[in-house]
N, C-alpha and C. Protein backbone atom coordinates (compact mmCIF):
# COMPACT_ATOMS: atom_id res chain seq x y z
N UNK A 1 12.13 110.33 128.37
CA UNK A 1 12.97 110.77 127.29
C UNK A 1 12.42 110.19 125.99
N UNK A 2 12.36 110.74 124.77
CA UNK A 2 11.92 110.42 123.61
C UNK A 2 12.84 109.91 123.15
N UNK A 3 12.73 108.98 121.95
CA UNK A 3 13.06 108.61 121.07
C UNK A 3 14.71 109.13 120.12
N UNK A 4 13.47 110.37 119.85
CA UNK A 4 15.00 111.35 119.15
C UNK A 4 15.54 111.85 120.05
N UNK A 5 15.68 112.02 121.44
CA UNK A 5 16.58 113.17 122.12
C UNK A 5 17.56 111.55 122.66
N UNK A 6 19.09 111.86 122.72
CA UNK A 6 20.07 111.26 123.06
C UNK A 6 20.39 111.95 124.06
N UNK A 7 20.74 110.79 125.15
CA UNK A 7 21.26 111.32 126.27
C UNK A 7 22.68 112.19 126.11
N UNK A 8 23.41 113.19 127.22
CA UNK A 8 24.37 113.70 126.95
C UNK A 8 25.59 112.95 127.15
N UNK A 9 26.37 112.52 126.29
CA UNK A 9 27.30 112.07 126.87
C UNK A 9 29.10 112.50 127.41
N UNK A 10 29.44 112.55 128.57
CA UNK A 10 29.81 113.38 129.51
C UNK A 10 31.51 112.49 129.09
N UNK A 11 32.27 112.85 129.29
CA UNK A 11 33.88 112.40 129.17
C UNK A 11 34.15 111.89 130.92
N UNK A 12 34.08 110.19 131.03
CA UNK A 12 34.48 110.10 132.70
C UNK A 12 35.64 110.22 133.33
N UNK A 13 36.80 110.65 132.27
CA UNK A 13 37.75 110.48 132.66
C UNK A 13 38.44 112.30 132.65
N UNK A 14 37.95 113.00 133.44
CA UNK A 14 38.31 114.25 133.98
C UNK A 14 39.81 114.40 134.12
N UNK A 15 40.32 115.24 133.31
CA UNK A 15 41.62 115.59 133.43
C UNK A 15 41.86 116.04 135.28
N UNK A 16 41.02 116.70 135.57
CA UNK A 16 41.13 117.18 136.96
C UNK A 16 40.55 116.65 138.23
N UNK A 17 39.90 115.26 137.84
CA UNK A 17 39.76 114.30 138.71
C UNK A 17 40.36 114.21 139.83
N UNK A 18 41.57 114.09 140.05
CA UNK A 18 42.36 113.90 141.12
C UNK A 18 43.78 114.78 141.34
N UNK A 19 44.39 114.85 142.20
CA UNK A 19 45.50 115.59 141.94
C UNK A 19 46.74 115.48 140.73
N UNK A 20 46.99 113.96 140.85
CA UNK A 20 47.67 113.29 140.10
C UNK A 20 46.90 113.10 138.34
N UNK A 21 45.82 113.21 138.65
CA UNK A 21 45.77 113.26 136.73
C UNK A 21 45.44 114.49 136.30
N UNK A 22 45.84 115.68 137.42
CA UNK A 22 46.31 117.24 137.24
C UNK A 22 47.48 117.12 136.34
N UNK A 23 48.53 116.86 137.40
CA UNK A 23 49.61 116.71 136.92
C UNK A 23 50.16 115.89 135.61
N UNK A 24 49.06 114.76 135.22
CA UNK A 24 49.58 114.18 134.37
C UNK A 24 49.12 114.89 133.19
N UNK A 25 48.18 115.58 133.37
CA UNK A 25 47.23 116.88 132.27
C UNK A 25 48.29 118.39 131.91
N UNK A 26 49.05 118.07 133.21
CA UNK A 26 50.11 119.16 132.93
C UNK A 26 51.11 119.00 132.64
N UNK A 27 51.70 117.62 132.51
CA UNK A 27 52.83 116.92 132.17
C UNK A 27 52.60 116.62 130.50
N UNK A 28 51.34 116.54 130.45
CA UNK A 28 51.21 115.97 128.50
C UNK A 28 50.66 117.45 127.83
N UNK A 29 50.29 118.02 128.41
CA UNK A 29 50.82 120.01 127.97
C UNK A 29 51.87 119.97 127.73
N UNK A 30 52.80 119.92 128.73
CA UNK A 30 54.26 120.36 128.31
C UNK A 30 54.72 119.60 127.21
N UNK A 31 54.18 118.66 127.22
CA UNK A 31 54.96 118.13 125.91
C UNK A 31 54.40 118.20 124.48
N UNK A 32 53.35 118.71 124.40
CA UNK A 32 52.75 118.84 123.37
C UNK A 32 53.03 120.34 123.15
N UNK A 33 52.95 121.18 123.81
CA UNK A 33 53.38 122.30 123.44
C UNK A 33 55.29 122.34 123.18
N UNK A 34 56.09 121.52 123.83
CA UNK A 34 57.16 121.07 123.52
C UNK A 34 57.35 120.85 121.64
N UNK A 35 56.68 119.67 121.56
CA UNK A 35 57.09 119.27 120.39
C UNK A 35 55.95 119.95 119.22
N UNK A 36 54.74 120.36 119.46
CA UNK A 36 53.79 120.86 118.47
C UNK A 36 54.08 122.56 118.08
N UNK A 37 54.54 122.79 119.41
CA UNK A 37 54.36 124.68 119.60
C UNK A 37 55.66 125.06 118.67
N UNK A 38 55.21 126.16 117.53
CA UNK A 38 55.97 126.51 116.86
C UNK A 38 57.19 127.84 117.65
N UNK A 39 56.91 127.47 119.16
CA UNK A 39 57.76 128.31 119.55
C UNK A 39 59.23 129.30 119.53
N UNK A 40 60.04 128.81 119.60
CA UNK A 40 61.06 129.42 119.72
C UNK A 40 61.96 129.42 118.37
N UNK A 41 61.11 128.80 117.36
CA UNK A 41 62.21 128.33 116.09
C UNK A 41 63.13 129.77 115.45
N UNK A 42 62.19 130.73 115.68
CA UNK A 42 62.65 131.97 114.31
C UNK A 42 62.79 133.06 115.79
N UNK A 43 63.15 132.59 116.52
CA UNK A 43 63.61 133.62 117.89
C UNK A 43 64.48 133.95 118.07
N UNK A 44 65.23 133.59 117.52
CA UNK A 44 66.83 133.72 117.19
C UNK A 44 67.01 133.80 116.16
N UNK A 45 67.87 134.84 115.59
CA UNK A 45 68.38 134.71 113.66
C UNK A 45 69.56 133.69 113.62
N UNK A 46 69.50 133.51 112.67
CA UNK A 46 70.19 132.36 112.27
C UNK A 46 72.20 132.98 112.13
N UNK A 47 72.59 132.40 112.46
CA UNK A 47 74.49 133.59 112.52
C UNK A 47 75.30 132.14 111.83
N UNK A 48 75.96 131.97 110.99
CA UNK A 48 76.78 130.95 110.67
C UNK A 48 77.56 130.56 111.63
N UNK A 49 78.32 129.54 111.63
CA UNK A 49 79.56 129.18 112.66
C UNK A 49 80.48 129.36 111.73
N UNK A 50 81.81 130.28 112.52
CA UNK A 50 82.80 130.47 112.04
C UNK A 50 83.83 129.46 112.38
N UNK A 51 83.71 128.03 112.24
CA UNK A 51 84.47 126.92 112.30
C UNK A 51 84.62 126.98 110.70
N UNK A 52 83.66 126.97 110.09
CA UNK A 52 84.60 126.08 108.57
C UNK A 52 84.07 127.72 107.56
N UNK A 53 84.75 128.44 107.20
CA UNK A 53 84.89 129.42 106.59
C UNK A 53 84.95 129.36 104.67
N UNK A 54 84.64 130.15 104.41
CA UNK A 54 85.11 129.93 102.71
C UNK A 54 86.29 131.06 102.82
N UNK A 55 87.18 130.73 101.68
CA UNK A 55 87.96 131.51 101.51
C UNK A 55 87.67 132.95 101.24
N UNK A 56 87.41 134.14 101.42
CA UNK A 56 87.06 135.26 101.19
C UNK A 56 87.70 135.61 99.56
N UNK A 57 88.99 135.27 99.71
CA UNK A 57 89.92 135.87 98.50
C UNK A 57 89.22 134.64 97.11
N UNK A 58 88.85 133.91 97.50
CA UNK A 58 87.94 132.78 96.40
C UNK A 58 87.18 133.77 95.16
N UNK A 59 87.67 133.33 93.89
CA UNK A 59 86.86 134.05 93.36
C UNK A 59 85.44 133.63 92.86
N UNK A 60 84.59 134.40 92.39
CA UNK A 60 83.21 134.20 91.93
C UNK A 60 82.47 133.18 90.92
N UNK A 61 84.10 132.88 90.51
CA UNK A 61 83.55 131.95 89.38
C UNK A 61 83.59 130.64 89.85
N UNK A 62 84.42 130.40 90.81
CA UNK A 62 85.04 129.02 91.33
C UNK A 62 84.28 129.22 92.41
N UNK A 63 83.39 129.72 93.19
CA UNK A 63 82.48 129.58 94.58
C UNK A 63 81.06 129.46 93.58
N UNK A 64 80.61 129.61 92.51
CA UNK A 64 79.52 129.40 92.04
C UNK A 64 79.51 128.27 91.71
N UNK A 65 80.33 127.46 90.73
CA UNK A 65 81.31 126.55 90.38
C UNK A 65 80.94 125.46 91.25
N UNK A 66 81.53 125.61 92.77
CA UNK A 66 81.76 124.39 93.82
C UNK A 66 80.10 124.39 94.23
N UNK A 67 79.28 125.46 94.52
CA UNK A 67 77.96 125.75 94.82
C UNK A 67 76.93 124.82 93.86
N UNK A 68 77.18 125.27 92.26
CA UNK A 68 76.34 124.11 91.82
C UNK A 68 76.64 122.65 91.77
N UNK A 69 77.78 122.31 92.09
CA UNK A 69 78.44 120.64 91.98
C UNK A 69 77.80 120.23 93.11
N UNK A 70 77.82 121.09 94.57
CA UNK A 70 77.82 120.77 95.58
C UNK A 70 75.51 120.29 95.50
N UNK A 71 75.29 121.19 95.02
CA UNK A 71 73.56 121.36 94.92
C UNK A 71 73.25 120.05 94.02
N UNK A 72 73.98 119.93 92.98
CA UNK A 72 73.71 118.19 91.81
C UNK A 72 74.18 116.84 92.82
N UNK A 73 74.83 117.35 94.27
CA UNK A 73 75.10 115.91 94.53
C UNK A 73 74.29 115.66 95.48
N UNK A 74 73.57 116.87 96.24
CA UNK A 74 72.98 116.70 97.53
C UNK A 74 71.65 116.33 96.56
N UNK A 75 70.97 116.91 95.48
CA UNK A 75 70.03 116.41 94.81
C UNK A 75 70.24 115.06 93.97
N UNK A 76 71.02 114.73 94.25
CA UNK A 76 71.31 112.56 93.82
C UNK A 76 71.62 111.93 94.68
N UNK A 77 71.94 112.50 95.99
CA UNK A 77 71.78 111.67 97.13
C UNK A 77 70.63 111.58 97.58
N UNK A 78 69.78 112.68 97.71
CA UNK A 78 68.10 112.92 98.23
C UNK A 78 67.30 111.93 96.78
N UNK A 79 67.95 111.63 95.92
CA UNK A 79 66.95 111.11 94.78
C UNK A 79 66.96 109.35 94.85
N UNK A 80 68.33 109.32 95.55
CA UNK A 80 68.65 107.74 95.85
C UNK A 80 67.94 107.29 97.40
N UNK A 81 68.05 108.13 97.75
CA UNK A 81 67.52 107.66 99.35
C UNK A 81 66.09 107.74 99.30
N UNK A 82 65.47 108.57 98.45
CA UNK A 82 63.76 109.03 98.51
C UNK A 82 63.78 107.02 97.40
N UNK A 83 64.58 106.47 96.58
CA UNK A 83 64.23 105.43 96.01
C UNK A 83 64.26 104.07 96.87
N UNK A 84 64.99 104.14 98.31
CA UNK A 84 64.40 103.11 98.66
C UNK A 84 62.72 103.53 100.12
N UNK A 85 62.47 104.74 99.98
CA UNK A 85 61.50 104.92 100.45
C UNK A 85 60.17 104.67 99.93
N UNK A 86 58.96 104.99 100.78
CA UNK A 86 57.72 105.10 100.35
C UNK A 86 56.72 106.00 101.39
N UNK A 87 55.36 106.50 100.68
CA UNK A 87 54.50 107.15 100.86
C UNK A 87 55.35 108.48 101.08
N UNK A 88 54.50 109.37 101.98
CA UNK A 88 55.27 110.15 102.43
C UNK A 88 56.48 111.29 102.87
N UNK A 89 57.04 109.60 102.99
CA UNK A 89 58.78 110.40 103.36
C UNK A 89 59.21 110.41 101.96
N UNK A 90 58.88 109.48 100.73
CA UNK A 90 59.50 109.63 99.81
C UNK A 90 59.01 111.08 99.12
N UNK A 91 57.86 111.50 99.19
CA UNK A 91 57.25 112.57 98.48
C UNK A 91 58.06 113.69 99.52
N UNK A 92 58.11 113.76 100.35
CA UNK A 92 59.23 115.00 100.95
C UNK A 92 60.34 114.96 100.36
N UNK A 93 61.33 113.89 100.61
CA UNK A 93 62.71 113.97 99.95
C UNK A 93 62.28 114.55 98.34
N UNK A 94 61.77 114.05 97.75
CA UNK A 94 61.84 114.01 96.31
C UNK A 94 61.10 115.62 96.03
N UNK A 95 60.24 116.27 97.25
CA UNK A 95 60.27 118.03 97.37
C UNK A 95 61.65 118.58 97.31
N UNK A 96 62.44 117.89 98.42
CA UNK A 96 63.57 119.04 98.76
C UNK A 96 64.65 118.40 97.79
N UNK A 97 64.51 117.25 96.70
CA UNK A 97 65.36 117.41 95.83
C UNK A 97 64.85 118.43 94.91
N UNK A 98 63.84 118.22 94.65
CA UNK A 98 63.46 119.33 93.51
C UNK A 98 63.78 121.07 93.95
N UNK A 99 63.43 121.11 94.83
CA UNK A 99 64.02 122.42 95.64
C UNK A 99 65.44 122.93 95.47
N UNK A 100 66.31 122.02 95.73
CA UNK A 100 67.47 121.97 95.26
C UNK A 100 67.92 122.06 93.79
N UNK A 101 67.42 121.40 93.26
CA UNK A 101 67.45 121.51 91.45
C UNK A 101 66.85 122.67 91.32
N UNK A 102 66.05 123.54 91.90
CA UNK A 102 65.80 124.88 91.08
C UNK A 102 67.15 126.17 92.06
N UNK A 103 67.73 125.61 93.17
CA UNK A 103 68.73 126.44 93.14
C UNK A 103 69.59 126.29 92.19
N UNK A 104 70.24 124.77 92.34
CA UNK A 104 71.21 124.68 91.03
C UNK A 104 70.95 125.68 90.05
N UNK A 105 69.91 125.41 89.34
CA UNK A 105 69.53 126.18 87.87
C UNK A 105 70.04 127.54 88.40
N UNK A 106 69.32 128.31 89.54
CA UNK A 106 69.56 129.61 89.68
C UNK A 106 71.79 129.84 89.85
N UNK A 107 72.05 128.57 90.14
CA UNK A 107 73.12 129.10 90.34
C UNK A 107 73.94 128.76 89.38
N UNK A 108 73.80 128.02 88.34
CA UNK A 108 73.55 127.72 87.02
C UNK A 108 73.96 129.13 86.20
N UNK A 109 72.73 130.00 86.62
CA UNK A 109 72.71 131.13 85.56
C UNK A 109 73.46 132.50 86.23
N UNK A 110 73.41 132.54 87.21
CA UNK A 110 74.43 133.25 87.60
C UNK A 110 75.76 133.08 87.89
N UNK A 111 76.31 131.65 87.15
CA UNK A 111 77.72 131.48 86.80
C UNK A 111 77.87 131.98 85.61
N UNK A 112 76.43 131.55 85.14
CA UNK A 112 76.59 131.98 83.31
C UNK A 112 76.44 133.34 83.12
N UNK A 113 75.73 134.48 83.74
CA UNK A 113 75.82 135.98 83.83
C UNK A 113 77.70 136.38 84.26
N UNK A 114 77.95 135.52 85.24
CA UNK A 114 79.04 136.04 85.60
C UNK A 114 80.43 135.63 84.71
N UNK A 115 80.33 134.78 83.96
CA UNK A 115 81.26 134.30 83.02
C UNK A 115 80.23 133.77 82.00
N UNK A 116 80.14 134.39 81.25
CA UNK A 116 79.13 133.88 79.65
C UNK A 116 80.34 132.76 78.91
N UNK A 117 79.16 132.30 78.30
CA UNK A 117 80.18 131.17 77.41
C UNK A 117 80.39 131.72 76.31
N UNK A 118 80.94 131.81 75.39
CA UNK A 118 80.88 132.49 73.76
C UNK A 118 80.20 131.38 73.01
């Protein structure tokens, strides 16, 4: 063998070695396709639960109303909790506050289309 040619090097630990590190090859499948596989998420549509209802007869101004109060608090709770975090998790929270602050706005302006201020 020369110099430049490197031998091949081969993996000794064969998933299919034995019966049992079959199974353990098919046991850490399942779970990786478990928790990685974007399987079943959007397989089902999403249906609300009819446990906690809004009032139907509620009017438009007062469900937009409770909608943006409700969007300014979940975005100052996500802004306090992303402050005792770091790396990472804080840069997510501090996404899905901002996410939230651009519904507000949207719901913001369609209180204000639906009742203008003078």
């Amino acid at each position: 063998m020369s110099e430049t040619t490197k031998p091949l090097v081969t993996d000794p630990a064969s998933p299919y070695e034995s019966f049992d590190s079959r199974k353990l090859h098919a046991a850490a499948e399942r779970a990786l396709d478990h928790y990685l596989a974007p399987a079943q998420i959007m397989a089902t549509p999403y249906s609300p639960s009819s446990m906690f209802m809004v009032n139907p007869q509620t009017d438009t101004e007062s469900l937009l109303a409770n909608a943006c109060e409700s969007l300014a608090s979940a975005t100052v709770m996500l802004g306090d909790f992303a402050g005792v975090l770091e790396g990472p998790s804080r840069n997510t929270l501090l996404g899905i506050a901002q996410v939230l602050m651009l519904g507000e706005l949207a719901v913001n302006q369609a209180l204000e289309n639906v009742v203008p201020r003078d």
